[in-house]
C-alpha atoms as a PDB file:
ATOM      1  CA  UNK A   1     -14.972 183.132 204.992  1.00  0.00           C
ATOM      2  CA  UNK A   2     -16.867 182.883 201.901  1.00  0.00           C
ATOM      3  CA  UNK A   3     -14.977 180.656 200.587  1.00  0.00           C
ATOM      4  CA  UNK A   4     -15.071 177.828 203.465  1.00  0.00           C
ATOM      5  CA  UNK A   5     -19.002 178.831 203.300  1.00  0.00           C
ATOM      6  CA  UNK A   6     -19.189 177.897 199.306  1.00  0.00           C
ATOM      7  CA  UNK A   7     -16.725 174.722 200.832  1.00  0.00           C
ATOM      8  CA  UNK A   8     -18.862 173.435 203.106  1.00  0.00           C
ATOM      9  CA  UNK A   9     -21.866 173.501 200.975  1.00  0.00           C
ATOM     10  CA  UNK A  10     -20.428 171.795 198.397  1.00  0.00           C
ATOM     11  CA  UNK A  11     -19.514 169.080 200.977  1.00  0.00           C
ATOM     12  CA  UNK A  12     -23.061 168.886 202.567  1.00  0.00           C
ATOM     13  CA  UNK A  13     -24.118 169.124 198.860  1.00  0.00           C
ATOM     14  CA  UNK A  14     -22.823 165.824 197.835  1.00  0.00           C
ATOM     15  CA  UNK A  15     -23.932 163.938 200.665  1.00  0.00           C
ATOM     16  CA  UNK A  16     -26.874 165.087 199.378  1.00  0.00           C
ATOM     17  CA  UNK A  17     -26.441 163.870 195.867  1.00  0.00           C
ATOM     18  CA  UNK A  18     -25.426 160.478 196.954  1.00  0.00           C
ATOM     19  CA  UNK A  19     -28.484 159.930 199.243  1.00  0.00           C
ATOM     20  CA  UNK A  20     -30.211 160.604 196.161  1.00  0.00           C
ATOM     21  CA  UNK A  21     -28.255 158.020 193.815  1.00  0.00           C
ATOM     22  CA  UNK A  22     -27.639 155.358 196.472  1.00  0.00           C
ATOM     23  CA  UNK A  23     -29.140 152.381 195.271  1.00  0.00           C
ATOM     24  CA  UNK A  24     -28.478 150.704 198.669  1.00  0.00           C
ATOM     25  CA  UNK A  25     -31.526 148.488 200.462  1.00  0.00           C
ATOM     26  CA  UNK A  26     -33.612 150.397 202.163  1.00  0.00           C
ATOM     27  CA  UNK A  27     -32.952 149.818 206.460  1.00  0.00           C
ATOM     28  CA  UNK A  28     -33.318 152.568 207.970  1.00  0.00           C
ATOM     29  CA  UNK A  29     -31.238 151.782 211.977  1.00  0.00           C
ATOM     30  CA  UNK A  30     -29.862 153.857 214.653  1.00  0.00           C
ATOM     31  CA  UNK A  31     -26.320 153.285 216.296  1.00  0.00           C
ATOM     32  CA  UNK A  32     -24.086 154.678 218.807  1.00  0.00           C
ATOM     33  CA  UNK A  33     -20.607 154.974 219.225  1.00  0.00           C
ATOM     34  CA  UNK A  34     -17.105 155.954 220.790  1.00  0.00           C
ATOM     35  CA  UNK A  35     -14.337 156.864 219.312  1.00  0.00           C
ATOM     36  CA  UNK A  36     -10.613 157.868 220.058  1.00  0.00           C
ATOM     37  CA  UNK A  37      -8.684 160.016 217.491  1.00  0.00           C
ATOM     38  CA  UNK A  38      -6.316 163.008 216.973  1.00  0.00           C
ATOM     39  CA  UNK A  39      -9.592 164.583 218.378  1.00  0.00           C
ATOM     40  CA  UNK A  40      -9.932 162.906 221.565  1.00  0.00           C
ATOM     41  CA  UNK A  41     -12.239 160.454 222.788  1.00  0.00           C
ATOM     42  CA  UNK A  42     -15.924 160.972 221.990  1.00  0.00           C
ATOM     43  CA  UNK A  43     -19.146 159.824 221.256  1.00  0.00           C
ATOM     44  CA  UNK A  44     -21.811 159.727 218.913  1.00  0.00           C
ATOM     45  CA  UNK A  45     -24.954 158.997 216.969  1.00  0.00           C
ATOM     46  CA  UNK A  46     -25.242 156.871 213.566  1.00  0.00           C
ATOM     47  CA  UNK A  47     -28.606 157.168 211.511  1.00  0.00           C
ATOM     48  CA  UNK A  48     -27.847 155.139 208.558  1.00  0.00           C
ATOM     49  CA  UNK A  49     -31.065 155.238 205.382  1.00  0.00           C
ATOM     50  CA  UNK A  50     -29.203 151.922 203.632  1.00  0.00           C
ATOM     51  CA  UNK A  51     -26.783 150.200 202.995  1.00  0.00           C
ATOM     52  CA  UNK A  52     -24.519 152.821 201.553  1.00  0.00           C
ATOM     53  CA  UNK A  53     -25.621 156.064 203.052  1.00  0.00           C
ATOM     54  CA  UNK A  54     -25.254 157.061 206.872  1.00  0.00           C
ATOM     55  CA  UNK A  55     -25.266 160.287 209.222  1.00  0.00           C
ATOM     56  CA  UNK A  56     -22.882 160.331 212.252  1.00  0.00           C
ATOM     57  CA  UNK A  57     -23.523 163.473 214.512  1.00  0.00           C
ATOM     58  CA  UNK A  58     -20.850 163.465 217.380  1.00  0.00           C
ATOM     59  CA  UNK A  59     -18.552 165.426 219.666  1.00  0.00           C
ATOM     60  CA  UNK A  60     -14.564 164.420 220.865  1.00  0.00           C
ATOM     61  CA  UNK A  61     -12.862 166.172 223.361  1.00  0.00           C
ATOM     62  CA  UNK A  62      -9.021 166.658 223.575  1.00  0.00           C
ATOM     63  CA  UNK A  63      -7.516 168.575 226.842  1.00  0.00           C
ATOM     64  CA  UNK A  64      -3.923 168.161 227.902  1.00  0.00           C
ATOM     65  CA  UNK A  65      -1.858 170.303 230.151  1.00  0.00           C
ATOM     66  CA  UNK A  66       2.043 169.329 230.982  1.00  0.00           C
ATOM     67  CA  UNK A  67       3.006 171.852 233.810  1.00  0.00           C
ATOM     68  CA  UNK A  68       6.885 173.246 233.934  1.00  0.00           C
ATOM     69  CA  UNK A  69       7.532 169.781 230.972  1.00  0.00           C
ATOM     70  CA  UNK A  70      10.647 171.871 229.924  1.00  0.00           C
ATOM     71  CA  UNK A  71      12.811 174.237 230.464  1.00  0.00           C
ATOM     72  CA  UNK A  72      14.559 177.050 228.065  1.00  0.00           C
ATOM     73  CA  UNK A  73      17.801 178.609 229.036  1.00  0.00           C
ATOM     74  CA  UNK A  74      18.876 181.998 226.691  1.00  0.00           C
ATOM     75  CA  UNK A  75      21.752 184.243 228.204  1.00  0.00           C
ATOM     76  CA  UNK A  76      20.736 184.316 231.677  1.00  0.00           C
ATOM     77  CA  UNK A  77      17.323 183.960 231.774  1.00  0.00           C
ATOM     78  CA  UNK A  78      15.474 180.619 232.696  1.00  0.00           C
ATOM     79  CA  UNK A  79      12.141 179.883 231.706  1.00  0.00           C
ATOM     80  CA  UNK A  80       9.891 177.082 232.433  1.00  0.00           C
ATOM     81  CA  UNK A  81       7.647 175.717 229.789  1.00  0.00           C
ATOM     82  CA  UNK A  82       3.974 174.469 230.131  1.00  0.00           C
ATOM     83  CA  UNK A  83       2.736 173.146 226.432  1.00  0.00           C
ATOM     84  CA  UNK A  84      -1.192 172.437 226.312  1.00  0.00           C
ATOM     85  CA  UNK A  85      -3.309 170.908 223.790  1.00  0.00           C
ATOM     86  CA  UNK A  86      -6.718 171.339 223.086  1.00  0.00           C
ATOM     87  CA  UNK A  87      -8.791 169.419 220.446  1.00  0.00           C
ATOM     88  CA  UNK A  88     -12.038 167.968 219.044  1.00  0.00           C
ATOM     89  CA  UNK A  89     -15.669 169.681 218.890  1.00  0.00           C
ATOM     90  CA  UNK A  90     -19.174 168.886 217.757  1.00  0.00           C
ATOM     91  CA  UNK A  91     -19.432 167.006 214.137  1.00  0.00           C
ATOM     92  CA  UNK A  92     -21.642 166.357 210.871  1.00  0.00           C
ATOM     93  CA  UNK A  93     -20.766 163.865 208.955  1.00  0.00           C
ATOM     94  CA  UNK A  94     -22.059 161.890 206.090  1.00  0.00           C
ATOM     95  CA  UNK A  95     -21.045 158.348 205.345  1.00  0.00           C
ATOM     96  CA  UNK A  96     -20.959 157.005 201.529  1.00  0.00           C
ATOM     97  CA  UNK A  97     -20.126 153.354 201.281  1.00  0.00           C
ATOM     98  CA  UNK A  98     -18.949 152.661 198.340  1.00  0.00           C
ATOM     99  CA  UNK A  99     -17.754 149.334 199.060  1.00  0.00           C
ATOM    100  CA  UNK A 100     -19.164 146.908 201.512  1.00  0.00           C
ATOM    101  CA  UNK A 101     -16.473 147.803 204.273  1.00  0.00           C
ATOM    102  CA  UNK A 102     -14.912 151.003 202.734  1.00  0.00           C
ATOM    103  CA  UNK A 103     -16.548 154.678 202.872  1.00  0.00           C
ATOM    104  CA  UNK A 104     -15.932 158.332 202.037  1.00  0.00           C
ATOM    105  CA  UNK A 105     -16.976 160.990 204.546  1.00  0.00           C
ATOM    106  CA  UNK A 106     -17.864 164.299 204.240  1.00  0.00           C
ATOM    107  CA  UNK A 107     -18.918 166.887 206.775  1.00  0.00           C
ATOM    108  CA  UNK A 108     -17.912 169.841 208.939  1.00  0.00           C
ATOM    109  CA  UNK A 109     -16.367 170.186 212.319  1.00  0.00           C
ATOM    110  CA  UNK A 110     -17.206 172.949 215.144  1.00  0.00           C
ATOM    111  CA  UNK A 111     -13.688 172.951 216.069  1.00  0.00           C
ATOM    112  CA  UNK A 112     -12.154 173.446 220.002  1.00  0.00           C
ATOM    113  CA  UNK A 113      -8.312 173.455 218.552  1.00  0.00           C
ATOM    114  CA  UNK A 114      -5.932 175.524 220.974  1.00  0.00           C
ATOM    115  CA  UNK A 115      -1.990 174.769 221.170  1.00  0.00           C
ATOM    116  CA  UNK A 116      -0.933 176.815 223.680  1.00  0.00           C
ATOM    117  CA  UNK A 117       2.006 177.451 225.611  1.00  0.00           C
ATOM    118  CA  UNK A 118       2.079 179.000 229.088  1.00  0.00           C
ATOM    119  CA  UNK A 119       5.850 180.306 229.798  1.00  0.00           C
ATOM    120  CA  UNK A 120       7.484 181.725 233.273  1.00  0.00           C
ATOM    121  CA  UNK A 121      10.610 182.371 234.637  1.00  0.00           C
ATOM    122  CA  UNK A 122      12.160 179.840 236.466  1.00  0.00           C
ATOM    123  CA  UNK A 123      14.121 181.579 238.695  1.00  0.00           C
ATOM    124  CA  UNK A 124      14.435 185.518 240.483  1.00  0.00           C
ATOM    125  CA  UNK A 125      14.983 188.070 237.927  1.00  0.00           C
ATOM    126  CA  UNK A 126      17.440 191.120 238.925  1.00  0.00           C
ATOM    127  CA  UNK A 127      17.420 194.429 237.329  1.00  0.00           C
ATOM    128  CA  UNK A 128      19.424 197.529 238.501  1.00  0.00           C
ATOM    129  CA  UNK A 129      18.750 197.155 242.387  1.00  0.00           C
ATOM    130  CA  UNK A 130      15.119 195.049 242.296  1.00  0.00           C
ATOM    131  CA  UNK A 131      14.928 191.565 242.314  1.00  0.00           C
ATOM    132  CA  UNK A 132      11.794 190.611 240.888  1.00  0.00           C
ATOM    133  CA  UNK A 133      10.532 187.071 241.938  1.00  0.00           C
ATOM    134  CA  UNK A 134       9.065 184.848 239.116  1.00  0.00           C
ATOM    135  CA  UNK A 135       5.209 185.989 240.322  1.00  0.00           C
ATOM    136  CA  UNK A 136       6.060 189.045 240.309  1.00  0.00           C
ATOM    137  CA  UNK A 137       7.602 188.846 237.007  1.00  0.00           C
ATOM    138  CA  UNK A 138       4.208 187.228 235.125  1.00  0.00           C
ATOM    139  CA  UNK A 139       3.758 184.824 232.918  1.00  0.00           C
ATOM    140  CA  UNK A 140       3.424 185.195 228.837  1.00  0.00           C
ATOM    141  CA  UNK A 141       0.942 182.936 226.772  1.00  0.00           C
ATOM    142  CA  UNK A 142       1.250 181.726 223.294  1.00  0.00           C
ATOM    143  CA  UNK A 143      -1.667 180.392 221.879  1.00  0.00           C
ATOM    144  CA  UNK A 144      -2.141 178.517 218.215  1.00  0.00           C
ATOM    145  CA  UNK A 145      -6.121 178.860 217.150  1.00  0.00           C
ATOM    146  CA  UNK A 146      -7.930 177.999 214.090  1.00  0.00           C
ATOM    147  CA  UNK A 147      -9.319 181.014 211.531  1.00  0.00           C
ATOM    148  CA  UNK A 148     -12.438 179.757 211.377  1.00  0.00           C
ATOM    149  CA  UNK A 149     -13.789 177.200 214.301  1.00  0.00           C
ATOM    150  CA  UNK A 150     -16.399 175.650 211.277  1.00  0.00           C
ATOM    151  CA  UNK A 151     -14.512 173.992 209.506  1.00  0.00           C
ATOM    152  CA  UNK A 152     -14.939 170.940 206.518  1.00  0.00           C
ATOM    153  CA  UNK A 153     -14.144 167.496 207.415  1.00  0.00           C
ATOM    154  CA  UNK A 154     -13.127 165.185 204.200  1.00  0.00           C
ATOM    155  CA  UNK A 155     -12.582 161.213 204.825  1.00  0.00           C
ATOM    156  CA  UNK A 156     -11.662 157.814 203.924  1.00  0.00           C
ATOM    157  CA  UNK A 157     -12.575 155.296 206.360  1.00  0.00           C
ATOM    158  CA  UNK A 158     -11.942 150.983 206.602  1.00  0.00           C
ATOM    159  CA  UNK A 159     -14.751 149.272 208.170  1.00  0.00           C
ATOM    160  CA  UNK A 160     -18.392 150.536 209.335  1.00  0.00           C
ATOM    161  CA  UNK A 161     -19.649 153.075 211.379  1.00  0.00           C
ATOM    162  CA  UNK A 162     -22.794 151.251 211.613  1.00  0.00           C
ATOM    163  CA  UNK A 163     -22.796 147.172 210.949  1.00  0.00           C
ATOM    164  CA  UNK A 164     -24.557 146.260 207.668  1.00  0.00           C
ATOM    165  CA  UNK A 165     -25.996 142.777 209.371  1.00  0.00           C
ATOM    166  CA  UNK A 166     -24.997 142.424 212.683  1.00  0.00           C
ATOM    167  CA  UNK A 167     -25.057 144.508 216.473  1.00  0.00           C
ATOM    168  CA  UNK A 168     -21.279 145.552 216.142  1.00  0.00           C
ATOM    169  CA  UNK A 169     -19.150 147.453 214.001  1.00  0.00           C
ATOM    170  CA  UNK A 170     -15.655 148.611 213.925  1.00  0.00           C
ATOM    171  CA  UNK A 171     -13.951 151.107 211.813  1.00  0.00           C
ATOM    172  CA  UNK A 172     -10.300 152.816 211.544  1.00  0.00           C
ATOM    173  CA  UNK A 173     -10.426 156.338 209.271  1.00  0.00           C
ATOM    174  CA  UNK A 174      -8.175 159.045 207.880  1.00  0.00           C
ATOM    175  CA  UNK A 175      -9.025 162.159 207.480  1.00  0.00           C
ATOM    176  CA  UNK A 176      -8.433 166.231 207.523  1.00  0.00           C
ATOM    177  CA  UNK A 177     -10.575 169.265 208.304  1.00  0.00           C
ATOM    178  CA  UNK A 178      -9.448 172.987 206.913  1.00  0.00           C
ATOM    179  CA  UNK A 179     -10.040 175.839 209.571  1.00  0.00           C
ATOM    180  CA  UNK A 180      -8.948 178.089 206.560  1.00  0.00           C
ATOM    181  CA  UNK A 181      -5.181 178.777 208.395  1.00  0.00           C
ATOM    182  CA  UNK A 182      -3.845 178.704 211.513  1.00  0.00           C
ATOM    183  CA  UNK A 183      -3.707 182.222 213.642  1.00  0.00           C
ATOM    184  CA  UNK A 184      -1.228 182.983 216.481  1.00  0.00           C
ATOM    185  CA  UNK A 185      -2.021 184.823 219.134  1.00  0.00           C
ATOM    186  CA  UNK A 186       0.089 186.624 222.471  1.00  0.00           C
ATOM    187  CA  UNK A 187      -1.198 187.722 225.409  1.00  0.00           C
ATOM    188  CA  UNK A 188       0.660 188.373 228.981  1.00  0.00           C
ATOM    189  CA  UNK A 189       1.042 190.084 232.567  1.00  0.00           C
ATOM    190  CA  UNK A 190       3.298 191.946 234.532  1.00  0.00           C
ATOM    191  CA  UNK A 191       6.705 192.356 232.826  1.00  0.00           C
ATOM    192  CA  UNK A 192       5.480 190.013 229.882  1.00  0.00           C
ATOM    193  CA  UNK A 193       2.558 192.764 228.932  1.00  0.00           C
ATOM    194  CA  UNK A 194       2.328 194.581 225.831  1.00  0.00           C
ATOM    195  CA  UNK A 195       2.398 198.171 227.768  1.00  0.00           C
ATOM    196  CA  UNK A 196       0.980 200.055 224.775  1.00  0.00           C
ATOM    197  CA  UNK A 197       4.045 199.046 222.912  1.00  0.00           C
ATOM    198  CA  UNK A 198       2.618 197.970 219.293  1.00  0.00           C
ATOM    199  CA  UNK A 199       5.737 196.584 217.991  1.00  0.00           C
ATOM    200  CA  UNK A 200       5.427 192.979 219.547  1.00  0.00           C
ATOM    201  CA  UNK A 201       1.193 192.726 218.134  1.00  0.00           C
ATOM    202  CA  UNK A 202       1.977 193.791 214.714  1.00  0.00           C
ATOM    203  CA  UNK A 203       5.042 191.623 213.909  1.00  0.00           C
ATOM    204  CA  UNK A 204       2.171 188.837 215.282  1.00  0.00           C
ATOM    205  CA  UNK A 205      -0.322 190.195 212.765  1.00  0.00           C
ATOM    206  CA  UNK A 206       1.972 190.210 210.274  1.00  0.00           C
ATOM    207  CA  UNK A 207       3.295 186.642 210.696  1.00  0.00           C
ATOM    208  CA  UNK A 208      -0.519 185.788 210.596  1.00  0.00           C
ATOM    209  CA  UNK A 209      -0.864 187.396 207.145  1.00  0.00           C
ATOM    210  CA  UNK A 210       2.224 185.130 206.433  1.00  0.00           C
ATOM    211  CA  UNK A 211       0.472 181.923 207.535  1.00  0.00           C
ATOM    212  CA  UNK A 212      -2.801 182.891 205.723  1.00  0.00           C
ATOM    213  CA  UNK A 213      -0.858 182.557 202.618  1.00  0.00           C
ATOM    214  CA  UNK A 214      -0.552 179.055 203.030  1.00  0.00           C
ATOM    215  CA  UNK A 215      -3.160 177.163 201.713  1.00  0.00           C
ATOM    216  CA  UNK A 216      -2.025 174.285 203.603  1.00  0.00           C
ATOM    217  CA  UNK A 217      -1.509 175.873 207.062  1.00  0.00           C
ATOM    218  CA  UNK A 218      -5.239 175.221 208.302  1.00  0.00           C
ATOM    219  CA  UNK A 219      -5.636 171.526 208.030  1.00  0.00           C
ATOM    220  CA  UNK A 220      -5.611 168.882 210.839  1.00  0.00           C
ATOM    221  CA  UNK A 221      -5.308 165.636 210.210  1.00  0.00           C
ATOM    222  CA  UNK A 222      -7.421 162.577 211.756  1.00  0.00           C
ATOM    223  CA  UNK A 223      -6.606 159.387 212.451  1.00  0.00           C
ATOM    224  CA  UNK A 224      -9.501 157.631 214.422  1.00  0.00           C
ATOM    225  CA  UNK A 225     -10.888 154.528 216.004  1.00  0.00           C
ATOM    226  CA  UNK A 226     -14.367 153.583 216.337  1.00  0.00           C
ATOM    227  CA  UNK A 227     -16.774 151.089 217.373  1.00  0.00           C
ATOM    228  CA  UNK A 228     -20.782 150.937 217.266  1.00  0.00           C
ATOM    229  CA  UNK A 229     -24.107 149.289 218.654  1.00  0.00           C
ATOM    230  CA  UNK A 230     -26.670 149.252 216.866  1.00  0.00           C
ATOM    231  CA  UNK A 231     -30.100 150.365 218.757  1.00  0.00           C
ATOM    232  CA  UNK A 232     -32.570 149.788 216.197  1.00  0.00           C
ATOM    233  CA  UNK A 233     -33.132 148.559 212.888  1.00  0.00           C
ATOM    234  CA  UNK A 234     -36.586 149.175 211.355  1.00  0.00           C
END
């Protein structure tokens, strides 16, 4: 943690550092956007000082669900699938154009990520003289979360967030955010619970301290789409 700490400083540090050295004119306006990305669609607000430096503070929202989309099939069990995706979350970001229609962005990212995937049986489950039906049997959740929700936000982006000379503004960016590394997490009812039976949670904790080995494991990438309106221009 003190690590993405010292990270995100150093981020919100040179934002800092180029507000200071931008040699941009002096306009100080006020924009607002939407966006659709690997986040979701969202909104948000553009302060810009100049030319070259700007603020976006935002939020996107992702939320799928896709009930019973597959099914699995292994000896003679059948299990029904339900994948879910969750994405997006509340944003700083600081804009650096260092070309007219080209910028840099740097930030961090209060993220909502959650992969999950919801599995029950599909059919009546016999054992010895019981036939359990597939409520009775439960349901077992896997779930792929984020180490640490704050998380820096590093960009290149086409375009403007915030038009230079005119109302309107379009802009197309690629990005990544590090939550440090993904975690995995297991949780269920009925037959699918634990029952005190450690085994199953520390083979998951220990595939965790796998993943945290890869420095790689935490990032998501971003792809977005924007467009702006600018409110006010002093």
């Amino acid at each position: 943690m003190k690590k993405l700490t010292t990270l995100i400083l150093l981020c919100l540090a040179t934002g800092i550092m180029v507000a200071q050295s931008s040699e941009g004119k002096s306009s100080f306006a006020i924009g607002v956007g939407v966006s659709g990305s690997t986040n979701g669609l969202g909104g948000n607000v553009v302060v810009s000082w100049n030319d070259k430096l700007a603020l976006r503070l935002g939020y996107e929202k992702l939320d799928l669900y896709f009930e019973d989309a597959f099914t699995f099939d292994q000896d003679d069990f059948s299990f029904n699938v339900s994948p879910g995706v969750k994405a997006g979350g509340i944003s700083a970001i600081i804009d650096w154009y260092f070309l007219r229609s080209m910028y840099l962005a740097v930030g961090v990212v209060n993220t909502e990520m959650n992969l999950s995937a919801l599995i029950k049986s599909d059919k009546p489950l016999k054992i010895g003289d019981i036939e359990y039906s597939p409520d009775e049997m439960g349901e077992m959740r896997l779930a792929v979360l984020p180490q640490n929700k704050l998380a820096p936000y590093v960009g290149i982006g086409f375009g403007r967030n915030i038009s230079k000379n005119n109302r309107m503004a379009m802009s197309f960016e690629l990005g990544a955010y590090h939550t440090g590394s993904y975690v995995i997490d297991a949780s269920g009812t009925e037959l699918f619970e634990p029952n005190g039976d450690p085994a199953n949670q520390e083979s998951i904790q220990q595939l965790n301290e796998t993943l945290k080995g890869f420095s790689w494991s935490g990032i998501y990438p971003v792809v977005k789409l924007g467009i702006s309106y600018k409110i006010w221009k002093n």
